[in-house]
PDB file of N, CA and C in Angstrom:
ATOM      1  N   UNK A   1      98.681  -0.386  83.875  1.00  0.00           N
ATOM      2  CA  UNK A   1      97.458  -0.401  83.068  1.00  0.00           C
ATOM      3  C   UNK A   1      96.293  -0.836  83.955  1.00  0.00           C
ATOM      4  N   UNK A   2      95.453  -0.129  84.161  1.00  0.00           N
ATOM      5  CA  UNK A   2      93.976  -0.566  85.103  1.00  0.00           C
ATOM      6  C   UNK A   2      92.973  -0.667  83.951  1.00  0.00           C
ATOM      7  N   UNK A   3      92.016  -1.689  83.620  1.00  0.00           N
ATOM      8  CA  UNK A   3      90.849  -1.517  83.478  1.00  0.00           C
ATOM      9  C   UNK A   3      89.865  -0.671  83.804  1.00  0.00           C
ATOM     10  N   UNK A   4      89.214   0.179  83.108  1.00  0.00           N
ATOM     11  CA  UNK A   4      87.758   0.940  83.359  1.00  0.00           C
ATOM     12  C   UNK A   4      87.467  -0.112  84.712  1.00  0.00           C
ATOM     13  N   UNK A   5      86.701   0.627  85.792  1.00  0.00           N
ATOM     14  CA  UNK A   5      85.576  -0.016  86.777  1.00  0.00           C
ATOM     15  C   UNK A   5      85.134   1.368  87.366  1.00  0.00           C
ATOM     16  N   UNK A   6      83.990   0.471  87.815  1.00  0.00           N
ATOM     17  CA  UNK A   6      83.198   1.363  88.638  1.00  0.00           C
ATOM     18  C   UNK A   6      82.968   0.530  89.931  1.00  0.00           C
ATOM     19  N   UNK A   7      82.662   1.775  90.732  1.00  0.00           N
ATOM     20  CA  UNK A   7      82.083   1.249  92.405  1.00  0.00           C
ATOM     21  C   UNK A   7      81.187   2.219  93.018  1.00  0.00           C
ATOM     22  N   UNK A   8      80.028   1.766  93.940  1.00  0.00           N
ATOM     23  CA  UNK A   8      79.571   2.773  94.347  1.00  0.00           C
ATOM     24  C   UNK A   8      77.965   3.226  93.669  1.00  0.00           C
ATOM     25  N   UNK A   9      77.342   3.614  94.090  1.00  0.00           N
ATOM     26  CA  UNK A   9      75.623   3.976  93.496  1.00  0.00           C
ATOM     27  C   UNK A   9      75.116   5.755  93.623  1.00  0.00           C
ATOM     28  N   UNK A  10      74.431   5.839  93.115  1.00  0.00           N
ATOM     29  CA  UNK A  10      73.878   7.654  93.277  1.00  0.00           C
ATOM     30  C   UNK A  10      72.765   7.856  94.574  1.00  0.00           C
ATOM     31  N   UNK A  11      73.117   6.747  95.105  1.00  0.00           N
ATOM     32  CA  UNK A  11      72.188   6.929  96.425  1.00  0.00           C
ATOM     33  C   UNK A  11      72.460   8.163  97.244  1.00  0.00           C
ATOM     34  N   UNK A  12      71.693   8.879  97.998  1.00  0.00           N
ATOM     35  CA  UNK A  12      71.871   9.551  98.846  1.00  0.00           C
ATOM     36  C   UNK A  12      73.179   9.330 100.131  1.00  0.00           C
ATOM     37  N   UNK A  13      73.996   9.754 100.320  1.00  0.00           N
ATOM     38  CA  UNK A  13      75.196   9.439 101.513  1.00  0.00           C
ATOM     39  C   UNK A  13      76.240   8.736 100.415  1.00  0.00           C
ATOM     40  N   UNK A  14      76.001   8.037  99.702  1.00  0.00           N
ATOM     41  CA  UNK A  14      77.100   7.438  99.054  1.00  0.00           C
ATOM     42  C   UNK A  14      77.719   8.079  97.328  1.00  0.00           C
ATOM     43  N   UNK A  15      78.876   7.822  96.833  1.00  0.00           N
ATOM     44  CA  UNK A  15      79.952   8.322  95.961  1.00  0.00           C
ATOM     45  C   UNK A  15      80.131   7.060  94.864  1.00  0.00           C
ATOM     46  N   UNK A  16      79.242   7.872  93.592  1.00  0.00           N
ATOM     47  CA  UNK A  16      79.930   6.318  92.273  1.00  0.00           C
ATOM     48  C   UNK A  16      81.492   6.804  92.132  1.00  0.00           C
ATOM     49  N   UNK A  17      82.339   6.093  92.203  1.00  0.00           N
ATOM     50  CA  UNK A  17      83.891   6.268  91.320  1.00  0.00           C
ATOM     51  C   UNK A  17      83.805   5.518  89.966  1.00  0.00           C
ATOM     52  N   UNK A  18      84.271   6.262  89.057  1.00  0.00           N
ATOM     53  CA  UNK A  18      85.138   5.510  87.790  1.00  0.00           C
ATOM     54  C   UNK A  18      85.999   5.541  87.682  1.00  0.00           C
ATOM     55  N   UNK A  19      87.436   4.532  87.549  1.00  0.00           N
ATOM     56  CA  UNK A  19      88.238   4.743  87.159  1.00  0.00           C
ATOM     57  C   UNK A  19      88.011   4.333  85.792  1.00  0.00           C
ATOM     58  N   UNK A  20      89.440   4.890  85.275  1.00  0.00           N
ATOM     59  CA  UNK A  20      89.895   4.328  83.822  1.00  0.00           C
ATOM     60  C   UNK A  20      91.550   5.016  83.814  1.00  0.00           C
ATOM     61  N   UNK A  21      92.353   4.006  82.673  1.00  0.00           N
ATOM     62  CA  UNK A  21      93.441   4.833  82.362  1.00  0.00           C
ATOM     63  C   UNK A  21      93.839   6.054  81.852  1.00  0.00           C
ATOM     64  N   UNK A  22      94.561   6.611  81.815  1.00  0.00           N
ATOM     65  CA  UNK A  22      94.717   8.078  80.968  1.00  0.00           C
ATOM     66  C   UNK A  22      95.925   8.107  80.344  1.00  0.00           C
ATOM     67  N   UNK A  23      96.279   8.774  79.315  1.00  0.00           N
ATOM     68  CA  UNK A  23      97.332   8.682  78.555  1.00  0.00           C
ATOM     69  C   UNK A  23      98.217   9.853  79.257  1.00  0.00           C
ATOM     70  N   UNK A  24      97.429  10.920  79.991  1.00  0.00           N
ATOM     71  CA  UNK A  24      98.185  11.896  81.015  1.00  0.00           C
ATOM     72  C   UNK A  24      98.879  11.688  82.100  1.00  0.00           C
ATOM     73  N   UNK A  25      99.941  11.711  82.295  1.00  0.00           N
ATOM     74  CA  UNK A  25      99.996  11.823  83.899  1.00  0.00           C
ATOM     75  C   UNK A  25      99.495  12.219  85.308  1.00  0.00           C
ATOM     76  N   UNK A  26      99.859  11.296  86.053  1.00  0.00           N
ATOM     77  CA  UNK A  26      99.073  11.830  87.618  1.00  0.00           C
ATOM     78  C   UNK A  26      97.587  11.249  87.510  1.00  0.00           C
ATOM     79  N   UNK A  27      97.285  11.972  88.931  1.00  0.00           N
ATOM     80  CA  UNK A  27      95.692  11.123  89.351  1.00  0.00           C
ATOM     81  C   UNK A  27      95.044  12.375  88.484  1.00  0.00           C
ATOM     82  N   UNK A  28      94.033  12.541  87.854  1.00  0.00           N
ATOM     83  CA  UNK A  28      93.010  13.364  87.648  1.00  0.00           C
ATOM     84  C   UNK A  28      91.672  13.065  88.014  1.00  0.00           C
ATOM     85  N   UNK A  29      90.846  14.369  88.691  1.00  0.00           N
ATOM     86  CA  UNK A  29      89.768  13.818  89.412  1.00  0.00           C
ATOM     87  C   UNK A  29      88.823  14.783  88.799  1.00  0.00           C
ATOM     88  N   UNK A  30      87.802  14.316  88.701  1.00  0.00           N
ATOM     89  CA  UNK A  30      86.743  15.368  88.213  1.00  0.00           C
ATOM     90  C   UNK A  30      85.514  14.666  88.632  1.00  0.00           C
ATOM     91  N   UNK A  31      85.261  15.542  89.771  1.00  0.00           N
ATOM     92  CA  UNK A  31      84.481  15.857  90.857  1.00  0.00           C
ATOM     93  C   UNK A  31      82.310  16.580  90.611  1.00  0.00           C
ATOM     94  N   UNK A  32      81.514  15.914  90.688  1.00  0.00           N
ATOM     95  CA  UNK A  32      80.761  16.370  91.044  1.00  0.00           C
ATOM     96  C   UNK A  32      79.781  16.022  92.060  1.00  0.00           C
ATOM     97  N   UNK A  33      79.503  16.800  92.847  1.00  0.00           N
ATOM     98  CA  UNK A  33      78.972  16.572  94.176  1.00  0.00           C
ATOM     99  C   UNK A  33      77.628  17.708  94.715  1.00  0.00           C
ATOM    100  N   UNK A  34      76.973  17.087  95.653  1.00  0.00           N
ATOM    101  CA  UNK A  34      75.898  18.070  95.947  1.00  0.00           C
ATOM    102  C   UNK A  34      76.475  18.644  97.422  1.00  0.00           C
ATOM    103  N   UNK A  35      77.202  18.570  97.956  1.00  0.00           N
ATOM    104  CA  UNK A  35      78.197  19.367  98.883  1.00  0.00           C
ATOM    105  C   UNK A  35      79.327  20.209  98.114  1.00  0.00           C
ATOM    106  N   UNK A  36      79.433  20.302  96.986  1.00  0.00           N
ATOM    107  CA  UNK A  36      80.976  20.913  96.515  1.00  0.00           C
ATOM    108  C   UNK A  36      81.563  21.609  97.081  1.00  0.00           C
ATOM    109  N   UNK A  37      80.328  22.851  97.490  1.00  0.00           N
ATOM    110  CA  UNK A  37      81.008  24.177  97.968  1.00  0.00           C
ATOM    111  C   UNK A  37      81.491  24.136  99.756  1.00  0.00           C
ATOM    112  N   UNK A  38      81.006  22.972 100.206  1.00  0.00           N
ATOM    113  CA  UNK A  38      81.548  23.083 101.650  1.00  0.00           C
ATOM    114  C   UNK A  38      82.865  22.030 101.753  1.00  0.00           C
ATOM    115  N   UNK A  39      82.463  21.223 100.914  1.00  0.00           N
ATOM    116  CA  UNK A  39      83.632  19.252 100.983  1.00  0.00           C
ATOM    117  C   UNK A  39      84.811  18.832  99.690  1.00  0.00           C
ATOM    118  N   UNK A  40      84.062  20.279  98.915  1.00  0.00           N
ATOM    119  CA  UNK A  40      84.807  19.648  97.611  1.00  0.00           C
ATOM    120  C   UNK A  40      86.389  19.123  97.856  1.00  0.00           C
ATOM    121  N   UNK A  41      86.980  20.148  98.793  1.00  0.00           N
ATOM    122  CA  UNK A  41      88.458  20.343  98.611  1.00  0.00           C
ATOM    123  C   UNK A  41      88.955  18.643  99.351  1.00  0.00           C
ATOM    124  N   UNK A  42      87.899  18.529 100.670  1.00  0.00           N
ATOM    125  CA  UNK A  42      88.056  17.606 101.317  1.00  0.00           C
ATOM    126  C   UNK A  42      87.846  16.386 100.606  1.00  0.00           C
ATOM    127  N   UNK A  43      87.033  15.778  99.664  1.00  0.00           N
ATOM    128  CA  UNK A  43      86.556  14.590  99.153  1.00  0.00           C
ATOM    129  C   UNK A  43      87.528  14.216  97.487  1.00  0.00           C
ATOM    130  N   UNK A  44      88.253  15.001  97.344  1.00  0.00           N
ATOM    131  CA  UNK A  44      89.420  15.604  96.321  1.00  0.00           C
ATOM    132  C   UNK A  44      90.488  14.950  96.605  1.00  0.00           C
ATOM    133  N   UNK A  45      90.559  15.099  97.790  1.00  0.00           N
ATOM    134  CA  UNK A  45      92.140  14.949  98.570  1.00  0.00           C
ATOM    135  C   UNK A  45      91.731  13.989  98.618  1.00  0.00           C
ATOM    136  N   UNK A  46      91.067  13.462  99.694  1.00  0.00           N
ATOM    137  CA  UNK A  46      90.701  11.894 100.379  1.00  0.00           C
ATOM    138  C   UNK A  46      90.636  11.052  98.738  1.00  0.00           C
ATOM    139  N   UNK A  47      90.322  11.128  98.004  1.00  0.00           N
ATOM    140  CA  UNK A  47      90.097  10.691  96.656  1.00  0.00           C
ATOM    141  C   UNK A  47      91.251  10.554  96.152  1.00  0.00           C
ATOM    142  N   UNK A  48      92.307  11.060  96.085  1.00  0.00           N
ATOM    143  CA  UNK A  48      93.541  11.698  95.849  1.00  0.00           C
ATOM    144  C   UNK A  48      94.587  10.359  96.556  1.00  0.00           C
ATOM    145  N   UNK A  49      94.023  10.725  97.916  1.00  0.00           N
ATOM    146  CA  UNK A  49      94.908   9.998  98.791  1.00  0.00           C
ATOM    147  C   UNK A  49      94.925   8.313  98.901  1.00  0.00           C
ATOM    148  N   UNK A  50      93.535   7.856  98.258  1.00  0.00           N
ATOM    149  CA  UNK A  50      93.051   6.729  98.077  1.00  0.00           C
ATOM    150  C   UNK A  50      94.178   5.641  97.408  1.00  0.00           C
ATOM    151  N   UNK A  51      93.583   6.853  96.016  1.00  0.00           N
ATOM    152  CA  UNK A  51      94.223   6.248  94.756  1.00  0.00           C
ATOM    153  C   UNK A  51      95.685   6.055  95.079  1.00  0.00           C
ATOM    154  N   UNK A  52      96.531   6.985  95.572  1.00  0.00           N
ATOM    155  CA  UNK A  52      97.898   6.545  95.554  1.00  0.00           C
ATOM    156  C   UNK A  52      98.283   5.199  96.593  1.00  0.00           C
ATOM    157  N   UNK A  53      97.562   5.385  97.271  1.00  0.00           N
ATOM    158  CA  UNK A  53      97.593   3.884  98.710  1.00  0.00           C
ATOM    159  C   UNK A  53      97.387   3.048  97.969  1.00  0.00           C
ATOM    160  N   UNK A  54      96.434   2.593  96.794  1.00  0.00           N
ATOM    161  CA  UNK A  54      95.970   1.517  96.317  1.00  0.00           C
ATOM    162  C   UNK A  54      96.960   1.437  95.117  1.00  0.00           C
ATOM    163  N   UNK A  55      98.202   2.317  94.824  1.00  0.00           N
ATOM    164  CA  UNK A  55      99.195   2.203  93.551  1.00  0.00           C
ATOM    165  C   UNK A  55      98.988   3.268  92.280  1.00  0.00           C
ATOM    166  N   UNK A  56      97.807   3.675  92.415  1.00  0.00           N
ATOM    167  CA  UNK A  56      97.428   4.157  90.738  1.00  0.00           C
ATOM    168  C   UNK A  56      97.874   5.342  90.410  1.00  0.00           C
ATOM    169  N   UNK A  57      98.392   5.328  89.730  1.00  0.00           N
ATOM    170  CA  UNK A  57      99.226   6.449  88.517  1.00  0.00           C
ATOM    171  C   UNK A  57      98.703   6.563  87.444  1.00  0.00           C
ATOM    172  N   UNK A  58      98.343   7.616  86.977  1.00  0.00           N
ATOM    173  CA  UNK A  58      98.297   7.883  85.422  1.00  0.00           C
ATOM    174  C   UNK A  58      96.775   7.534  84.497  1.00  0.00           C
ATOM    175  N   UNK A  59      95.729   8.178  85.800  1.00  0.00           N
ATOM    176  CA  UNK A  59      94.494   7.450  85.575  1.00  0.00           C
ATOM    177  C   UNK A  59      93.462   8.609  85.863  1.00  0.00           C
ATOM    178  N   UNK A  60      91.911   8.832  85.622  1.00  0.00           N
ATOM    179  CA  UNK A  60      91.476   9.703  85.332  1.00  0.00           C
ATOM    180  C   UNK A  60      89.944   9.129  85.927  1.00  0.00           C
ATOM    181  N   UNK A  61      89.690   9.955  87.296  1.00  0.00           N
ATOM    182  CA  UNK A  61      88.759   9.253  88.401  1.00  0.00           C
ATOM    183  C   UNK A  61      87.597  10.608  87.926  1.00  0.00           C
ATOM    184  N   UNK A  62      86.649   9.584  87.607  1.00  0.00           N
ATOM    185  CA  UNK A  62      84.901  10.664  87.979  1.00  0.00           C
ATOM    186  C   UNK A  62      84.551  10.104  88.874  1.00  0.00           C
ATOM    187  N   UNK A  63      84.351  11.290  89.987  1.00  0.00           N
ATOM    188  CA  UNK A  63      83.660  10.984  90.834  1.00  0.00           C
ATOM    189  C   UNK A  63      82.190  11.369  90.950  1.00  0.00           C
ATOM    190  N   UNK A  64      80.883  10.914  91.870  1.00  0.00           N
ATOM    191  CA  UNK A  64      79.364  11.571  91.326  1.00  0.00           C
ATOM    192  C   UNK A  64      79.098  11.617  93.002  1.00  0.00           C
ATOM    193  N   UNK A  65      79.345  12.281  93.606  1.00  0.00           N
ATOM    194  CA  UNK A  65      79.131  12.631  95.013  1.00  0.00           C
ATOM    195  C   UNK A  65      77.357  13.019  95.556  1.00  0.00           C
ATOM    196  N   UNK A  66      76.843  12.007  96.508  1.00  0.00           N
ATOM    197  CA  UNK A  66      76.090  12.345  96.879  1.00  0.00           C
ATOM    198  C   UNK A  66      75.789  12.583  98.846  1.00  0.00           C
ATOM    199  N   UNK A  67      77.161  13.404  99.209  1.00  0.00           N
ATOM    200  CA  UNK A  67      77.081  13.515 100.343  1.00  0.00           C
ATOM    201  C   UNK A  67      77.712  12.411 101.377  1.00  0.00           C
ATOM    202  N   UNK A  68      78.234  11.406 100.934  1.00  0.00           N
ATOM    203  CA  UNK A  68      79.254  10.543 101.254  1.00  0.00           C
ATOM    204  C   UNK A  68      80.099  10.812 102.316  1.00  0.00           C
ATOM    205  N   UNK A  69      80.698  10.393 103.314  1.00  0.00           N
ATOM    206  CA  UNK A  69      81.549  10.231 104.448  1.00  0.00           C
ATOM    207  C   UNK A  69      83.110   9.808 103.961  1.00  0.00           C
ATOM    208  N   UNK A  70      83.952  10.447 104.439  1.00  0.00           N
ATOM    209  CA  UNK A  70      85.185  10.277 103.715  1.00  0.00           C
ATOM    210  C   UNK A  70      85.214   8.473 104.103  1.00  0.00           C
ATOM    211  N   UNK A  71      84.920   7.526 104.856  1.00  0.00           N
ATOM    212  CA  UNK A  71      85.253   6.146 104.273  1.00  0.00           C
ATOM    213  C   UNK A  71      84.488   5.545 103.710  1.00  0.00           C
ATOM    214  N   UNK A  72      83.308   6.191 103.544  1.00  0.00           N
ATOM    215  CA  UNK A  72      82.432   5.606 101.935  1.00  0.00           C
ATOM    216  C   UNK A  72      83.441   5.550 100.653  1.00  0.00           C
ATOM    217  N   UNK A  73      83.839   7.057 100.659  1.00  0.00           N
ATOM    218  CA  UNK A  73      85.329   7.527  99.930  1.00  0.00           C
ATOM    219  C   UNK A  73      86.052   6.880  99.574  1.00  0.00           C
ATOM    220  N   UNK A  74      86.600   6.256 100.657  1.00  0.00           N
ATOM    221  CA  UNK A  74      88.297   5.767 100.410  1.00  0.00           C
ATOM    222  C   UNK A  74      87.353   3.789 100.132  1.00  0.00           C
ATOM    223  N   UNK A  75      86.559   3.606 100.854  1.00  0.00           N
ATOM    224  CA  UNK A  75      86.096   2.142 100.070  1.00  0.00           C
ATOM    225  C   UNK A  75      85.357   2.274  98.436  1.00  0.00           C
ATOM    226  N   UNK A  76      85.374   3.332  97.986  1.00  0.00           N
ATOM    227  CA  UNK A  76      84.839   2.906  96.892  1.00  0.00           C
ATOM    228  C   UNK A  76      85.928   2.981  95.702  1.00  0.00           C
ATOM    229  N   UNK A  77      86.868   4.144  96.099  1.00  0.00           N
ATOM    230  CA  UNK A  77      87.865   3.924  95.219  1.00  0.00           C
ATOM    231  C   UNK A  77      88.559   2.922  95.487  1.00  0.00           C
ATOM    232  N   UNK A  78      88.776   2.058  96.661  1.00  0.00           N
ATOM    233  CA  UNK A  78      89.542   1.266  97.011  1.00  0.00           C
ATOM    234  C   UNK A  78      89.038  -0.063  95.595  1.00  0.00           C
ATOM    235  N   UNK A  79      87.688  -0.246  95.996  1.00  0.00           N
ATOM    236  CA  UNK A  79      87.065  -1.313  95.143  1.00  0.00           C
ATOM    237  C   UNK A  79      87.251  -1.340  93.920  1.00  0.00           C
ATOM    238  N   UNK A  80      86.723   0.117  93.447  1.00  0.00           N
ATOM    239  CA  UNK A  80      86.917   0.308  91.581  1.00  0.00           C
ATOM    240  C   UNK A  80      88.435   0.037  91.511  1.00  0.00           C
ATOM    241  N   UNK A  81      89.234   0.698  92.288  1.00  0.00           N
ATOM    242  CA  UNK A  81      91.359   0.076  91.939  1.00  0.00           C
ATOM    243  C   UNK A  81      90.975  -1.270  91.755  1.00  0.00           C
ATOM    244  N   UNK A  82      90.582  -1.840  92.700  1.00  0.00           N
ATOM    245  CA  UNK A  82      90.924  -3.462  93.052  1.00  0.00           C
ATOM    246  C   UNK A  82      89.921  -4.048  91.342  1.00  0.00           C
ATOM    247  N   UNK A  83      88.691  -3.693  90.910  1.00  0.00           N
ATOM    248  CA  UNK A  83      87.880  -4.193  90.158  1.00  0.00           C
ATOM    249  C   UNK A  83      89.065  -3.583  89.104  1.00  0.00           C
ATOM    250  N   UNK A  84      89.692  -2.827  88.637  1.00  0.00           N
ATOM    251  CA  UNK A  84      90.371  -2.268  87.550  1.00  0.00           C
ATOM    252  C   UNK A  84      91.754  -2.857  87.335  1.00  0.00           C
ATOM    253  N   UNK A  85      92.093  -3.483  88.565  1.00  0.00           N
ATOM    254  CA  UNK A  85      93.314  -4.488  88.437  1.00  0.00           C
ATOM    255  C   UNK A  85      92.963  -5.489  88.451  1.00  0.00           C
ATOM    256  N   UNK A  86      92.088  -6.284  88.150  1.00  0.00           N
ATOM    257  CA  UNK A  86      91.411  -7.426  88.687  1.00  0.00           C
ATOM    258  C   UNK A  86      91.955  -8.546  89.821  1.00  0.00           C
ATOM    259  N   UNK A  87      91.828  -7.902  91.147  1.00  0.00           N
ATOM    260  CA  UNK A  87      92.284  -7.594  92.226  1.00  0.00           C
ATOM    261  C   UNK A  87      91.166  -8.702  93.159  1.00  0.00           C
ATOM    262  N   UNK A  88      91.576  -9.600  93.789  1.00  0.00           N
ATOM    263  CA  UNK A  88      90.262 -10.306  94.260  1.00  0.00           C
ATOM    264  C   UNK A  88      90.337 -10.751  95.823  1.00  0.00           C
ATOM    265  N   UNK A  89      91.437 -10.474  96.275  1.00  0.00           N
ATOM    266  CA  UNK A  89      91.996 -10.210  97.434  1.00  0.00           C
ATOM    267  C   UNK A  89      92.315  -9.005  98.224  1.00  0.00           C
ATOM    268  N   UNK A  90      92.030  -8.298  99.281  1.00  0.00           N
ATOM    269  CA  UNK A  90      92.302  -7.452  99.904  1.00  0.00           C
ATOM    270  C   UNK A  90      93.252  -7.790 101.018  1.00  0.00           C
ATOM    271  N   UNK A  91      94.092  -6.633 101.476  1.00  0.00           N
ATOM    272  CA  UNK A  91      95.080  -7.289 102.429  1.00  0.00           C
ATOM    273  C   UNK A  91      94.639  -5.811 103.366  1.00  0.00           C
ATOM    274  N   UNK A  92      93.315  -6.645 104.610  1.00  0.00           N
ATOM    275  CA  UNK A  92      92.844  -5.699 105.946  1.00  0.00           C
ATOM    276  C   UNK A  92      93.995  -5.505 106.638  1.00  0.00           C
ATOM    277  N   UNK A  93      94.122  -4.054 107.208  1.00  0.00           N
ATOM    278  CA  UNK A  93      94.863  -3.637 107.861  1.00  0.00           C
ATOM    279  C   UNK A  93      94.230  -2.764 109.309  1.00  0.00           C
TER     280      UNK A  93
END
């Protein structure tokens, strides 16, 4: 069970994430971005790939892409997981 969170701003270069739970299975991502047509597939995956590193199953990610770098990416979903588990420790690797 994760809590709703968010991470992340509509600034230019950077990606808001929401998570929340879903009663569906799997990650679901629903994606909008002002790169779609060149990054979509790429910022999907990396999004994709986040969520499972950080544990999450069965949860339903909006993402609001504004041209973001895949580790803007992977830190913002990292944060919203951690804010949605109420998570207050990180373990750097």
């Amino acid at each position: 069970m994760i809590n709703p969170a968010i991470a992340g701003t509509m600034e230019s270069g950077d990606i808001m994430i929401e998570i929340r739970d879903s009663e569906n299975k799997g990650i679901h991502i629903e994606l909008e971005s002002t790169v779609m047509n060149q990054f979509g597939k790429q910022i999907e995956k990396v999004i994709e790939e986040t969520a499972k590193a950080c544990g999450l199953e069965n949860v339903d990610i909006i993402a609001k892409d504004k041209g973001s770098l895949d580790c803007t990416i992977r830190a913002r979903v990292t944060t919203a997981a951690m804010r949605g588990c109420g998570k207050t420790e990180f373990e750097w690797k």
